[in-house]
PDB file of N, CA and C in Angstrom:
ATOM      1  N   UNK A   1      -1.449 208.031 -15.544  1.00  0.00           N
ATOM      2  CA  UNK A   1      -2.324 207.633 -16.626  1.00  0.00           C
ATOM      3  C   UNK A   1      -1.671 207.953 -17.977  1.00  0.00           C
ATOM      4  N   UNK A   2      -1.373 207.066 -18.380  1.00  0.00           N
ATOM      5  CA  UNK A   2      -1.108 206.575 -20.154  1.00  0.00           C
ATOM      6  C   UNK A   2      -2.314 207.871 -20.848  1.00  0.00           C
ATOM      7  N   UNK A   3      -1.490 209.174 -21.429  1.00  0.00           N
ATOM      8  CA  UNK A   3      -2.651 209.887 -22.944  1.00  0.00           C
ATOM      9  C   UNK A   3      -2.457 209.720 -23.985  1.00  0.00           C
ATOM     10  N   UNK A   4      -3.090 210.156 -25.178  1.00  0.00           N
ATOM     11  CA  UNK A   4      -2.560 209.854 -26.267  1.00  0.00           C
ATOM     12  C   UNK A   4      -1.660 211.091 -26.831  1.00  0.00           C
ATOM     13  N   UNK A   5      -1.422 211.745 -26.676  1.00  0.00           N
ATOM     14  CA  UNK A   5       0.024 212.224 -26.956  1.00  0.00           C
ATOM     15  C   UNK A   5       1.537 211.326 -26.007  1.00  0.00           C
ATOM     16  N   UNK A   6       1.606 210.649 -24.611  1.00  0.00           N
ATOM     17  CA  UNK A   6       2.481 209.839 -24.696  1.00  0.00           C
ATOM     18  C   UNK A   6       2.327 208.301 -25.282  1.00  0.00           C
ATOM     19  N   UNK A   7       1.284 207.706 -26.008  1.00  0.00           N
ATOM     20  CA  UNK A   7       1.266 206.883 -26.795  1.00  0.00           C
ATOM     21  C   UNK A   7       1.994 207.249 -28.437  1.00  0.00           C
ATOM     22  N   UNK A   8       1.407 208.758 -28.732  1.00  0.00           N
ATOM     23  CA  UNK A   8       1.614 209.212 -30.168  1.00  0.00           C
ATOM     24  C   UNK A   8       3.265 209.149 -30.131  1.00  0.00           C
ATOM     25  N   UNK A   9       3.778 209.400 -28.910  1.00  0.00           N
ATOM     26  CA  UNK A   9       5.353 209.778 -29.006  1.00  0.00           C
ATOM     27  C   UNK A   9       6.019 208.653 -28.723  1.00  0.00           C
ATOM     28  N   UNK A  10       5.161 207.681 -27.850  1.00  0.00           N
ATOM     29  CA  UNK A  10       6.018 206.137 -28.256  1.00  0.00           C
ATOM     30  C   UNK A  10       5.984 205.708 -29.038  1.00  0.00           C
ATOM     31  N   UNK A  11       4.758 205.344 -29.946  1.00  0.00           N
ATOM     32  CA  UNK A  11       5.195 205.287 -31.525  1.00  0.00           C
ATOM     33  C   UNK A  11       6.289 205.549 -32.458  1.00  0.00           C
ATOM     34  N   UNK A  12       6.392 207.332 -32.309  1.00  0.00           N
ATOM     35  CA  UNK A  12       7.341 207.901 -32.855  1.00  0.00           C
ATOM     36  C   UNK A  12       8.379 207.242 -32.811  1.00  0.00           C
ATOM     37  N   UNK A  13       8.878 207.594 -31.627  1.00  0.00           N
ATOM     38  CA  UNK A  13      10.206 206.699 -30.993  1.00  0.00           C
ATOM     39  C   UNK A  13      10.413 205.443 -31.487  1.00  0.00           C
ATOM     40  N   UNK A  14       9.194 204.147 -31.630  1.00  0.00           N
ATOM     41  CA  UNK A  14       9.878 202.994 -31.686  1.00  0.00           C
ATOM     42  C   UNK A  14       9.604 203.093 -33.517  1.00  0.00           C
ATOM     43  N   UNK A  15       9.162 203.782 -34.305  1.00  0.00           N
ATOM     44  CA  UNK A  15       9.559 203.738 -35.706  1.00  0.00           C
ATOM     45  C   UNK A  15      10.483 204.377 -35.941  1.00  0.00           C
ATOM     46  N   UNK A  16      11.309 205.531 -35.148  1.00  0.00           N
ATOM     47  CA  UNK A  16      13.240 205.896 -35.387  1.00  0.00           C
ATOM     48  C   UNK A  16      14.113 205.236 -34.464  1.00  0.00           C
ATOM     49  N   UNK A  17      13.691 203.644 -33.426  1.00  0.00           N
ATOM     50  CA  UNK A  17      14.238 202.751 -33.520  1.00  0.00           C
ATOM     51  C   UNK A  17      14.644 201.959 -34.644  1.00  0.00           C
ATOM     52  N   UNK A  18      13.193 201.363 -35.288  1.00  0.00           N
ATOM     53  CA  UNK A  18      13.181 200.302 -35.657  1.00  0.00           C
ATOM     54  C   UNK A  18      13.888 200.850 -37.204  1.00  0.00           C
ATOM     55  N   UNK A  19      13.865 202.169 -38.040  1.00  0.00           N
ATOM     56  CA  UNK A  19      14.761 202.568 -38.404  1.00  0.00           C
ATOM     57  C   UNK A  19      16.088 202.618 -38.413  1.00  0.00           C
ATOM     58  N   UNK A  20      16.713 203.037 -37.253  1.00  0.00           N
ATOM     59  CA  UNK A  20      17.982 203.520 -36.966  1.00  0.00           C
ATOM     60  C   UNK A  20      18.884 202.026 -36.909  1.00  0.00           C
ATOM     61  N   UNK A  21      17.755 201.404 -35.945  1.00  0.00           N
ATOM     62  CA  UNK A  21      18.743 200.136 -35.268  1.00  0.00           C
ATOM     63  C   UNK A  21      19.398 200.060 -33.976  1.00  0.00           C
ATOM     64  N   UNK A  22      19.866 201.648 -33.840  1.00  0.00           N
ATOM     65  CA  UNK A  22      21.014 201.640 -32.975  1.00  0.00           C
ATOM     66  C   UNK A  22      20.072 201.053 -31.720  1.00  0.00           C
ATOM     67  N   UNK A  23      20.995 200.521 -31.238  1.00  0.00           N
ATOM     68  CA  UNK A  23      20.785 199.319 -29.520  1.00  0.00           C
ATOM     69  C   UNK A  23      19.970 200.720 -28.626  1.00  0.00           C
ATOM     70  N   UNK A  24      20.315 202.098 -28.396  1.00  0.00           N
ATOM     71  CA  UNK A  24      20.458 203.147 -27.382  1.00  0.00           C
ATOM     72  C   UNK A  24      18.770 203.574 -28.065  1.00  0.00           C
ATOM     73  N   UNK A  25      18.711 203.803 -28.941  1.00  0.00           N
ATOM     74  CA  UNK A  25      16.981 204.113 -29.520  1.00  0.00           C
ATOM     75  C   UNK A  25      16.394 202.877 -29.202  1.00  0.00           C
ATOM     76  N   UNK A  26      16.795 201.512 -29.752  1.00  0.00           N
ATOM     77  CA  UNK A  26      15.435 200.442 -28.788  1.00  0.00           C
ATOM     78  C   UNK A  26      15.474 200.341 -27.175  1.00  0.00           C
ATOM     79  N   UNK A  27      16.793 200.203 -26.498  1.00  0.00           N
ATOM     80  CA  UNK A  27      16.579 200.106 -24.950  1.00  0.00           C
ATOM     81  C   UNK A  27      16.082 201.538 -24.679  1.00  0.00           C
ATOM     82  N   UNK A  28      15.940 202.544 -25.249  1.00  0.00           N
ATOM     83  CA  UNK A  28      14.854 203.889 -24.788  1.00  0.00           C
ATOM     84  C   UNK A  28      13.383 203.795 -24.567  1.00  0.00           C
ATOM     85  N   UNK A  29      12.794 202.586 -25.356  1.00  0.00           N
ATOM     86  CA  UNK A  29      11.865 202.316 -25.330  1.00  0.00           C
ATOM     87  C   UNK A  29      11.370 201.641 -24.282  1.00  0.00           C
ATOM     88  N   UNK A  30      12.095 200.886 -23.709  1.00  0.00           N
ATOM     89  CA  UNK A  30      11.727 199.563 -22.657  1.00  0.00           C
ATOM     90  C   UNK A  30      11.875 199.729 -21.302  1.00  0.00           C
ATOM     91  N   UNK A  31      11.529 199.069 -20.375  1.00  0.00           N
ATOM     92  CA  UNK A  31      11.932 199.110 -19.141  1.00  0.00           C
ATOM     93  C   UNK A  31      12.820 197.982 -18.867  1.00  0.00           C
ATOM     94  N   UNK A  32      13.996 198.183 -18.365  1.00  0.00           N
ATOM     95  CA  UNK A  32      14.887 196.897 -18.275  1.00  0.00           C
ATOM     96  C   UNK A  32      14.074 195.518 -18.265  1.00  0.00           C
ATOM     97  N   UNK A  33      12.815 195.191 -17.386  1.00  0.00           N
ATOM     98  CA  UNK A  33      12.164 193.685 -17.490  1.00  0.00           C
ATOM     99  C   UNK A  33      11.252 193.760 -18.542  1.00  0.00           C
ATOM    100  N   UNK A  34      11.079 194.251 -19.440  1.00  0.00           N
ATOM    101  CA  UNK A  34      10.108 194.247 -20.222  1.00  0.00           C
ATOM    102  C   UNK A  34      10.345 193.364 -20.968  1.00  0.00           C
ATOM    103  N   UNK A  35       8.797 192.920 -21.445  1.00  0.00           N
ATOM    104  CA  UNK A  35       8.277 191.678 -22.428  1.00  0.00           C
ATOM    105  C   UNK A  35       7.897 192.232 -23.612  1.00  0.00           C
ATOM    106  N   UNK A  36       8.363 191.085 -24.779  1.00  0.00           N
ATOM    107  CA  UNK A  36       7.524 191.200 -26.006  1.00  0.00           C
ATOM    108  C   UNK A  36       7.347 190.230 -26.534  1.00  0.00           C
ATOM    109  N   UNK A  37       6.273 189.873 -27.072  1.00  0.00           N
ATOM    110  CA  UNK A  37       5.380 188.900 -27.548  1.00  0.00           C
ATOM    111  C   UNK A  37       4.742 189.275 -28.637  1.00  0.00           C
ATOM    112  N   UNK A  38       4.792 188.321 -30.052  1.00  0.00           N
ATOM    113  CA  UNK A  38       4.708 188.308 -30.760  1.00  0.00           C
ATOM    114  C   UNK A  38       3.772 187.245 -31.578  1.00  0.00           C
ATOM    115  N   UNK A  39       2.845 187.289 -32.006  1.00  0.00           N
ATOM    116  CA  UNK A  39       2.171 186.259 -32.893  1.00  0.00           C
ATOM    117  C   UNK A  39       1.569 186.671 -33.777  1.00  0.00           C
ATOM    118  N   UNK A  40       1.453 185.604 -34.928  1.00  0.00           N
ATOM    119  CA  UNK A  40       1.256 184.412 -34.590  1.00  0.00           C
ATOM    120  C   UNK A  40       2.716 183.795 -34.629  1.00  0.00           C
ATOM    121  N   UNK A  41       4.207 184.381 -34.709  1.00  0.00           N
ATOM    122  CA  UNK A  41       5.332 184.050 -34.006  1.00  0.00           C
ATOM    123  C   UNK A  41       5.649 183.556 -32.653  1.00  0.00           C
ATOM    124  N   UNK A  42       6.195 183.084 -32.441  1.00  0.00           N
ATOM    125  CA  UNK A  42       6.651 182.366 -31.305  1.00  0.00           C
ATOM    126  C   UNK A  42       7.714 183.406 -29.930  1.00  0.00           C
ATOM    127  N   UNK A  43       8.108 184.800 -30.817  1.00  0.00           N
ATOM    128  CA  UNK A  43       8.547 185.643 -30.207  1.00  0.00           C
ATOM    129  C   UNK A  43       7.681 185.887 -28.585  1.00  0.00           C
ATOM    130  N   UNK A  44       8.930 185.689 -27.383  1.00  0.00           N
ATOM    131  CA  UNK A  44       8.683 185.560 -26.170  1.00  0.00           C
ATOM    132  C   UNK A  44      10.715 186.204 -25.687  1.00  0.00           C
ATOM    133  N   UNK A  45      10.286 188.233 -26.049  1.00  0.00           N
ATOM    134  CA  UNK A  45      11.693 188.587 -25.942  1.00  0.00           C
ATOM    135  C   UNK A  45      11.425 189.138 -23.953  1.00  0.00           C
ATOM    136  N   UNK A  46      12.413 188.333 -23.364  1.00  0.00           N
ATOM    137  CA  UNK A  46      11.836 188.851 -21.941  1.00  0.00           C
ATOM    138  C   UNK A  46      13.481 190.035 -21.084  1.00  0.00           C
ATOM    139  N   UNK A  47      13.046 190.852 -21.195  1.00  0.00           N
ATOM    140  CA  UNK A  47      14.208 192.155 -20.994  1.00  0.00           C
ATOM    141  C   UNK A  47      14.950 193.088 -21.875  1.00  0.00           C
ATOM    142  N   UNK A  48      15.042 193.839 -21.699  1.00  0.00           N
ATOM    143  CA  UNK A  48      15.357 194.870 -22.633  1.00  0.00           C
ATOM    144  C   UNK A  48      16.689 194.298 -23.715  1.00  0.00           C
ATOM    145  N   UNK A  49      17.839 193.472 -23.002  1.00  0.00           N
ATOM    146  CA  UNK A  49      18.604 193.260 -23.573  1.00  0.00           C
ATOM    147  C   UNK A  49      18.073 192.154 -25.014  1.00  0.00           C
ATOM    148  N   UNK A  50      17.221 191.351 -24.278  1.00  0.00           N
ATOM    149  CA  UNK A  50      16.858 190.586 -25.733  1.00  0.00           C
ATOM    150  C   UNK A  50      15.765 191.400 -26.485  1.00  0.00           C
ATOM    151  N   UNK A  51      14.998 192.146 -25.945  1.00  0.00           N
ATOM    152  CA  UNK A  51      15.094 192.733 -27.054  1.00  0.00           C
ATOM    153  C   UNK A  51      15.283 193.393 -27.996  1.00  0.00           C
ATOM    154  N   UNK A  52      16.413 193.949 -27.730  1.00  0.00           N
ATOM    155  CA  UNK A  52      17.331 194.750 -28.656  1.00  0.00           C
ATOM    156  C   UNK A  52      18.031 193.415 -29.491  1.00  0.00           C
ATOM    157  N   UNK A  53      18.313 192.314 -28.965  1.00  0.00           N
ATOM    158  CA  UNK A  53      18.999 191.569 -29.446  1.00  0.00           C
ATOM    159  C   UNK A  53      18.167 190.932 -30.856  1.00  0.00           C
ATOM    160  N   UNK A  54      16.880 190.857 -30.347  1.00  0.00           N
ATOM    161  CA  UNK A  54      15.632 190.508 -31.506  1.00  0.00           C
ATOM    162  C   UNK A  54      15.418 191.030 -32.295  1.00  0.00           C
ATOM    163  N   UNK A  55      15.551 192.576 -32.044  1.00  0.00           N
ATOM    164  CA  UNK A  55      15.163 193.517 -33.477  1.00  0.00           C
ATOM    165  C   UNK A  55      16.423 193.959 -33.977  1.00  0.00           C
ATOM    166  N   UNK A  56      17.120 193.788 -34.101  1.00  0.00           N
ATOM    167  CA  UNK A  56      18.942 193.751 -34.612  1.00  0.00           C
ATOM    168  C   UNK A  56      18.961 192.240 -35.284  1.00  0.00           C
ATOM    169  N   UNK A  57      18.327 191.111 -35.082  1.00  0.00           N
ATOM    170  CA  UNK A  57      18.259 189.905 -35.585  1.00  0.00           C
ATOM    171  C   UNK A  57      17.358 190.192 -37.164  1.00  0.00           C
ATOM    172  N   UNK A  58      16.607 191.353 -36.536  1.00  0.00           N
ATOM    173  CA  UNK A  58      15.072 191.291 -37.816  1.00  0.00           C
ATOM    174  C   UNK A  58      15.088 192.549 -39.104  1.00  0.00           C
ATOM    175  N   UNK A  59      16.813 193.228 -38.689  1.00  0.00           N
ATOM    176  CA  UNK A  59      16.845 194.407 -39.436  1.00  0.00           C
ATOM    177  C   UNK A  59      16.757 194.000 -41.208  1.00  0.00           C
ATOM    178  N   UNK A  60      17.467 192.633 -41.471  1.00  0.00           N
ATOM    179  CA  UNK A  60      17.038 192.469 -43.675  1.00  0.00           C
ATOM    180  C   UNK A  60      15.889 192.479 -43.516  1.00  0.00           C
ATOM    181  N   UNK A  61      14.333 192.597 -42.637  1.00  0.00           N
ATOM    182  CA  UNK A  61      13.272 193.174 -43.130  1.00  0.00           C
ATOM    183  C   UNK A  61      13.157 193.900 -43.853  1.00  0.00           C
ATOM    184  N   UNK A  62      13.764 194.865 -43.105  1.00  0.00           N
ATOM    185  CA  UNK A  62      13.748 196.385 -43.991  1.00  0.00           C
ATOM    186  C   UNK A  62      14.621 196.538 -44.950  1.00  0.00           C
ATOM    187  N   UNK A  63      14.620 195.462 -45.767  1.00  0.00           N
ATOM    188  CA  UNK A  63      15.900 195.472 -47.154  1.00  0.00           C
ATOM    189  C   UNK A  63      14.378 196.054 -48.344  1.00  0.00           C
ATOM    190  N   UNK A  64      15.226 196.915 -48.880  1.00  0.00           N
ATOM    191  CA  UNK A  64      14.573 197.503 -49.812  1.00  0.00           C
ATOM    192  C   UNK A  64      13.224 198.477 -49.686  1.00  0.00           C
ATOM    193  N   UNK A  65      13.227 198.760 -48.217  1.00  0.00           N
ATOM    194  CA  UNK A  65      11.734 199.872 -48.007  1.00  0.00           C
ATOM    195  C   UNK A  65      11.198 199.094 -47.503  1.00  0.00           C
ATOM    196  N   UNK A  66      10.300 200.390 -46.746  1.00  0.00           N
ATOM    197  CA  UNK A  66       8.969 200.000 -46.034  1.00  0.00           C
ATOM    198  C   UNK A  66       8.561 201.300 -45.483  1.00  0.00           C
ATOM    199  N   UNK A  67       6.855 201.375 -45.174  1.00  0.00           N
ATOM    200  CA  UNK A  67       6.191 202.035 -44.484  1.00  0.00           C
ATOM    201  C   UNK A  67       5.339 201.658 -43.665  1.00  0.00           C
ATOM    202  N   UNK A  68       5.027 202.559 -42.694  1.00  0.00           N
ATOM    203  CA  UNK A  68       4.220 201.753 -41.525  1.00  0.00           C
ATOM    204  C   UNK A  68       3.265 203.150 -41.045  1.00  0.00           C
ATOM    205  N   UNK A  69       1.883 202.933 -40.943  1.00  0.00           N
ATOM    206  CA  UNK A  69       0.392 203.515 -40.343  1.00  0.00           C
ATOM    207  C   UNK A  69       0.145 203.046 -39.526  1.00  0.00           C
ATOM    208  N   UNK A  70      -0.814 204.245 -38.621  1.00  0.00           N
ATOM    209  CA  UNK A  70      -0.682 203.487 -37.524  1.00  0.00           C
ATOM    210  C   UNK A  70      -1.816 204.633 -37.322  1.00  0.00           C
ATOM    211  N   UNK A  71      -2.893 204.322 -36.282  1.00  0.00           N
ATOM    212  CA  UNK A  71      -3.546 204.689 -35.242  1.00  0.00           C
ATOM    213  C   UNK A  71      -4.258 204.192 -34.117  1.00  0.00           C
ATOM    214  N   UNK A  72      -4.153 205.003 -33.055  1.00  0.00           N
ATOM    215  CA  UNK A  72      -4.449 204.645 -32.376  1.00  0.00           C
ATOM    216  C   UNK A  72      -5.952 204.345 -31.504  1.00  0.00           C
ATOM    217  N   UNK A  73      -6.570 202.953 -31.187  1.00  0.00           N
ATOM    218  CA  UNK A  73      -7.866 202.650 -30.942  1.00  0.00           C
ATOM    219  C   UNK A  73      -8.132 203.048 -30.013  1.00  0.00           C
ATOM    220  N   UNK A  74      -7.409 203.078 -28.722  1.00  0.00           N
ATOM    221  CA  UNK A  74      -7.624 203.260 -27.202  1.00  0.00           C
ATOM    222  C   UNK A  74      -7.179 203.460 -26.427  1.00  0.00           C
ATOM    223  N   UNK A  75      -7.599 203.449 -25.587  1.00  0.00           N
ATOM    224  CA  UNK A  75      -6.486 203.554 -24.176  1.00  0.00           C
ATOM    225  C   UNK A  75      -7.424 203.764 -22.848  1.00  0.00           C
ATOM    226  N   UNK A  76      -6.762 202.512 -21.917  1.00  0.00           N
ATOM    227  CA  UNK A  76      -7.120 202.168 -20.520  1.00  0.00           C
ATOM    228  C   UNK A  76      -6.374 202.259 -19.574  1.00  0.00           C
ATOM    229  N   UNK A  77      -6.083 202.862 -18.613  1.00  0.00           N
ATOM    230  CA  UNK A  77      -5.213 203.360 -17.526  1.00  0.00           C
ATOM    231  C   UNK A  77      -3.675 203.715 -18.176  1.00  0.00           C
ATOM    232  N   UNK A  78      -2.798 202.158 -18.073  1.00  0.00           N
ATOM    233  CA  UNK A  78      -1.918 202.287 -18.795  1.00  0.00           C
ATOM    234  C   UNK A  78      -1.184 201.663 -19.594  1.00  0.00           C
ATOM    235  N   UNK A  79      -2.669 201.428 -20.444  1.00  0.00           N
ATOM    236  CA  UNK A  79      -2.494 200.525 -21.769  1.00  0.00           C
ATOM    237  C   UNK A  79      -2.893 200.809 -22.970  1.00  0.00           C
ATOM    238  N   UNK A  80      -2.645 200.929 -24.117  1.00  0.00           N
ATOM    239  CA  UNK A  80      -3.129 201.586 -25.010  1.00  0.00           C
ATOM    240  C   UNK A  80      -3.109 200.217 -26.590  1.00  0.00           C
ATOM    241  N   UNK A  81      -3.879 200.371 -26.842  1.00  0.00           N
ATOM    242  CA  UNK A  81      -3.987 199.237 -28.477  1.00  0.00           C
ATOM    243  C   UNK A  81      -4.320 200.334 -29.793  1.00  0.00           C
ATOM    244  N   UNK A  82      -3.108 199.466 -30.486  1.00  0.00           N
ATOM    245  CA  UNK A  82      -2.879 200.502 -31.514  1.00  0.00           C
ATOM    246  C   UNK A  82      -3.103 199.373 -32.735  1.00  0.00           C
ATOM    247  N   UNK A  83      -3.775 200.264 -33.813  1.00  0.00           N
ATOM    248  CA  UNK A  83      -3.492 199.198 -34.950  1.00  0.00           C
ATOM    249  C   UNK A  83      -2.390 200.045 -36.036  1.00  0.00           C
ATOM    250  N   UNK A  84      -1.930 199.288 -36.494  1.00  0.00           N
ATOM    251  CA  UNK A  84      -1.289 199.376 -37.741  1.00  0.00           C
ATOM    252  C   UNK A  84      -0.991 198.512 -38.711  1.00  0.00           C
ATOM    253  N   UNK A  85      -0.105 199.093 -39.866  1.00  0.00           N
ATOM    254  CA  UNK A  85      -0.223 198.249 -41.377  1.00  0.00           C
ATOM    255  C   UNK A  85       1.309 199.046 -41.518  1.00  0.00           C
ATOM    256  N   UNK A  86       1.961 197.762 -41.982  1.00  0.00           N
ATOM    257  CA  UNK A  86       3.360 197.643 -42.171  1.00  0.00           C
ATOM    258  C   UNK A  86       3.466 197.311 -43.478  1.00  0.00           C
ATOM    259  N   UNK A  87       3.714 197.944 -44.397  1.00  0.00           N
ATOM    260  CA  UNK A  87       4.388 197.715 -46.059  1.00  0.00           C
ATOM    261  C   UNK A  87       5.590 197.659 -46.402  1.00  0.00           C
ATOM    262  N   UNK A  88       6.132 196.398 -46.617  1.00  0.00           N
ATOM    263  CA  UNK A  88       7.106 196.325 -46.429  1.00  0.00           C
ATOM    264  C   UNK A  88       7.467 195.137 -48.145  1.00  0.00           C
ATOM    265  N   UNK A  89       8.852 196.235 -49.057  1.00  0.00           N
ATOM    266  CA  UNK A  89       9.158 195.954 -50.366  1.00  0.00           C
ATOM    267  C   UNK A  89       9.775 194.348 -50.477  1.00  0.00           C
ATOM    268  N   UNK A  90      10.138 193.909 -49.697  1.00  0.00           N
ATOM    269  CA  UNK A  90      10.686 192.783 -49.863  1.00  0.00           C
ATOM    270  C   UNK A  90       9.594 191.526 -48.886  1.00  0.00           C
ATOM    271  N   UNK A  91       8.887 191.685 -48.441  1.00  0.00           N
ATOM    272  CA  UNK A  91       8.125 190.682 -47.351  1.00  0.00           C
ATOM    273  C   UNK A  91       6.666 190.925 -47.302  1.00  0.00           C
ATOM    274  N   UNK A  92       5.922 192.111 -48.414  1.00  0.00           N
ATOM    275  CA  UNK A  92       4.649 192.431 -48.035  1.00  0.00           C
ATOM    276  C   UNK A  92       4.352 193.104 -47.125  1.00  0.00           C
ATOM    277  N   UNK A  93       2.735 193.070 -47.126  1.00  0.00           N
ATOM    278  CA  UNK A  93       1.750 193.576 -46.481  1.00  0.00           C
ATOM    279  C   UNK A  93       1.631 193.148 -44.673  1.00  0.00           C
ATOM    280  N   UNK A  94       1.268 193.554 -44.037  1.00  0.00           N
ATOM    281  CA  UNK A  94       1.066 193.156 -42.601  1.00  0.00           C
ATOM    282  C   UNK A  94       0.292 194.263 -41.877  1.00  0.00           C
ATOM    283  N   UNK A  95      -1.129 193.605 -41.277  1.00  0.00           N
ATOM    284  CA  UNK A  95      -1.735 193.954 -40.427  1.00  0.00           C
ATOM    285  C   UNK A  95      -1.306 194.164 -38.907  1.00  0.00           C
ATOM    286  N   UNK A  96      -1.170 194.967 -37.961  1.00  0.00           N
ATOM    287  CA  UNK A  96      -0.744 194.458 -36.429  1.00  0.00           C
ATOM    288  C   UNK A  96      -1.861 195.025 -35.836  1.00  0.00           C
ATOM    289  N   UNK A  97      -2.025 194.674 -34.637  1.00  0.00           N
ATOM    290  CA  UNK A  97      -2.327 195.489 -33.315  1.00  0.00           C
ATOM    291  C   UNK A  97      -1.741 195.169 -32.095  1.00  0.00           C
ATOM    292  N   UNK A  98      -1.365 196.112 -31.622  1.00  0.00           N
ATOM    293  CA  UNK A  98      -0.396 196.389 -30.635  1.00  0.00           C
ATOM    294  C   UNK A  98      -0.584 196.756 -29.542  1.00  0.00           C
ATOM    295  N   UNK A  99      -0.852 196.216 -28.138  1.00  0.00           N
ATOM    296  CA  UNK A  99      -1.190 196.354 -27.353  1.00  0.00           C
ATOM    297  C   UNK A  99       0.080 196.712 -26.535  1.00  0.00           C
ATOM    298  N   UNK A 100       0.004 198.019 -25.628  1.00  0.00           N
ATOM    299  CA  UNK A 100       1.178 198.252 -25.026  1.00  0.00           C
ATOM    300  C   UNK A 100       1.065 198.730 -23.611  1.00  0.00           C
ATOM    301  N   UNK A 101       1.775 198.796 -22.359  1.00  0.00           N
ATOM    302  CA  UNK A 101       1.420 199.183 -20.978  1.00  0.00           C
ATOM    303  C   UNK A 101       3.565 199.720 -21.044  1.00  0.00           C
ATOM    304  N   UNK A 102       2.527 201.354 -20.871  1.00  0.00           N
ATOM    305  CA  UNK A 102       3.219 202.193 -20.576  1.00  0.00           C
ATOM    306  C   UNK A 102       3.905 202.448 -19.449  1.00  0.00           C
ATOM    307  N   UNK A 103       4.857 202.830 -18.542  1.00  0.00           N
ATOM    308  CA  UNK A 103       4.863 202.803 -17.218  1.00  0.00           C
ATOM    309  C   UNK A 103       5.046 204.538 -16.964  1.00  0.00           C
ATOM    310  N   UNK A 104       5.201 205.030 -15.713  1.00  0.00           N
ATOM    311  CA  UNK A 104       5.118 206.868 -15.358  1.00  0.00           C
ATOM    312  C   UNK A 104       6.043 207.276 -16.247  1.00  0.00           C
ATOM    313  N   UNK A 105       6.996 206.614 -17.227  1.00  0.00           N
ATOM    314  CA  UNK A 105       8.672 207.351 -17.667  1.00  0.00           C
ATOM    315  C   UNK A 105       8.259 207.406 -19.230  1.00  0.00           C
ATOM    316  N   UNK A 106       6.847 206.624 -19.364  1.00  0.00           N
ATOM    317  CA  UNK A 106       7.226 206.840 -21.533  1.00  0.00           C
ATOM    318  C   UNK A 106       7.418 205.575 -21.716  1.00  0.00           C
ATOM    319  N   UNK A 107       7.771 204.593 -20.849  1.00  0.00           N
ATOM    320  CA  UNK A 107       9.008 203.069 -20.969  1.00  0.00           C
ATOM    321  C   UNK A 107       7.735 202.214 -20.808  1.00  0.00           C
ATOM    322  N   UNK A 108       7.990 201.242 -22.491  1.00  0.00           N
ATOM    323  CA  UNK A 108       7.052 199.650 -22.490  1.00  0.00           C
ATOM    324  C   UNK A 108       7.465 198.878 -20.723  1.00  0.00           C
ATOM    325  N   UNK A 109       6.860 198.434 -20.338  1.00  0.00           N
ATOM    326  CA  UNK A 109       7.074 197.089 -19.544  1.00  0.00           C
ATOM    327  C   UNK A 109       6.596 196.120 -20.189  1.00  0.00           C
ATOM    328  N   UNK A 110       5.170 196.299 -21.391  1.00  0.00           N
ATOM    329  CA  UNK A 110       4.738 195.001 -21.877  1.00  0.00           C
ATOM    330  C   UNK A 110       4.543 195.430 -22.944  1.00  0.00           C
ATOM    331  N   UNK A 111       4.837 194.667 -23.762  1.00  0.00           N
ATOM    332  CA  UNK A 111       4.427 194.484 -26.047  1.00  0.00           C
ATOM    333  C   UNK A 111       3.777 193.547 -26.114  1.00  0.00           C
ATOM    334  N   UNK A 112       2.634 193.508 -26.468  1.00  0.00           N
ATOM    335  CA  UNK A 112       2.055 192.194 -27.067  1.00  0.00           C
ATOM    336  C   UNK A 112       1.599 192.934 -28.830  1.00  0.00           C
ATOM    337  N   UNK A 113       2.219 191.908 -29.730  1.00  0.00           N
ATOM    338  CA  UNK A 113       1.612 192.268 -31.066  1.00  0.00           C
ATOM    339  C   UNK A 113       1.050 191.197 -32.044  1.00  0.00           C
ATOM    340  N   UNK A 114       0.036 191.100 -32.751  1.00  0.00           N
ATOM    341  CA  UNK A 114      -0.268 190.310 -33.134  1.00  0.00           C
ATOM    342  C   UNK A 114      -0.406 190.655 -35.013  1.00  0.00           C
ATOM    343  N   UNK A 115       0.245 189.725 -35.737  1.00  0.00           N
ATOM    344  CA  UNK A 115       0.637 190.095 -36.947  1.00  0.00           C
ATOM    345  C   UNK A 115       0.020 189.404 -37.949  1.00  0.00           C
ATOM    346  N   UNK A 116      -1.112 189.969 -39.109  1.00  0.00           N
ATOM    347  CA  UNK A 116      -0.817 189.019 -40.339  1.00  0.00           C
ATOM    348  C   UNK A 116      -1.151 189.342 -41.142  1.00  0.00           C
ATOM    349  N   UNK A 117      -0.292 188.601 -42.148  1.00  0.00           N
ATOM    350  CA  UNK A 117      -0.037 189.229 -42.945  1.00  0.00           C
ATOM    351  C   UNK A 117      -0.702 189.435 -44.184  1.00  0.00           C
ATOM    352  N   UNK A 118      -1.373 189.497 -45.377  1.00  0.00           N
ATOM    353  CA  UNK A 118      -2.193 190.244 -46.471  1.00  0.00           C
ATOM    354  C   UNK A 118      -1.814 190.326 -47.331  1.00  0.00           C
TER     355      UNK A 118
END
C-alpha cells in the first residue's frame, strides 16, 4: 500500500529530476514499462527510456526559473492524485493534477497529468 510519506518522497525525487535533468534521477523514478500521459497534450511516453527522452526534450521550460506546489489530495491502494501549480518565468502559470500508481519499490508504472494553464 502506496502512504503519504512514499508519495511525499516521489515528489521530491521527480522535482530534483526535473531539475537536474540527469537521465539516472528520471529513470529512478519509473519502472522500465511505465506510462506517461499528458493533457491536454498529446504526450503518450510508453517506457522509461522515452521518458527520459521527453523530459530532456522539455528542459528550455525551465529557461529563466520556476517553482512548483504541490499537495497531496489522496490516495487509494496504489494510487495517489496530487495537485499542483507550476510557475514558470518564461511560459507562465499552470495548474496540474497528477495521478500516479506507485508499485512495492517507490517506482511510477503509471503518470497521468492533466495541465492548464492560467
Amino acid at each position: 500500500m502506496t502512504t503519504t510519506a512514499n508519495v511525499a518522497a516521489w515528489v521530491d525525487r521527480y522535482l530534483t529530476a526535473w531539475t537536474s535533468a540527469a537521465p539516472k534521477d528520471i529513470k529512478a523514478l519509473f519502472t522500465p514499462d511505465a506510462e506517461y500521459h499528458e493533457r491536454p497534450y498529446e504526450t503518450e511516453w510508453i517506457g522509461r527510456e522515452a521518458i527520459v527522452e521527453g523530459w530532456l526534450s522539455r528542459q528550455t521550460w525551465q529557461e529563466g526559473g520556476w517553482t512548483f506546489e504541490h499537495e497531496i489530495l489522496m490516495i487509494t491502494g496504489d494510487t495517489a492524485a496530487i495537485r499542483g501549480t507550476g510557475v514558470y518565468k518564461e511560459l507562465g502559470t499552470f495548474e496540474n493534477l497528477w495521478v500516479v500508481t506507485l508499485d512495492a519499490k517507490g517506482k511510477c508504472s503509471t503518470f497521468r497529468m492533466w495541465n492548464n494553464q492560467v
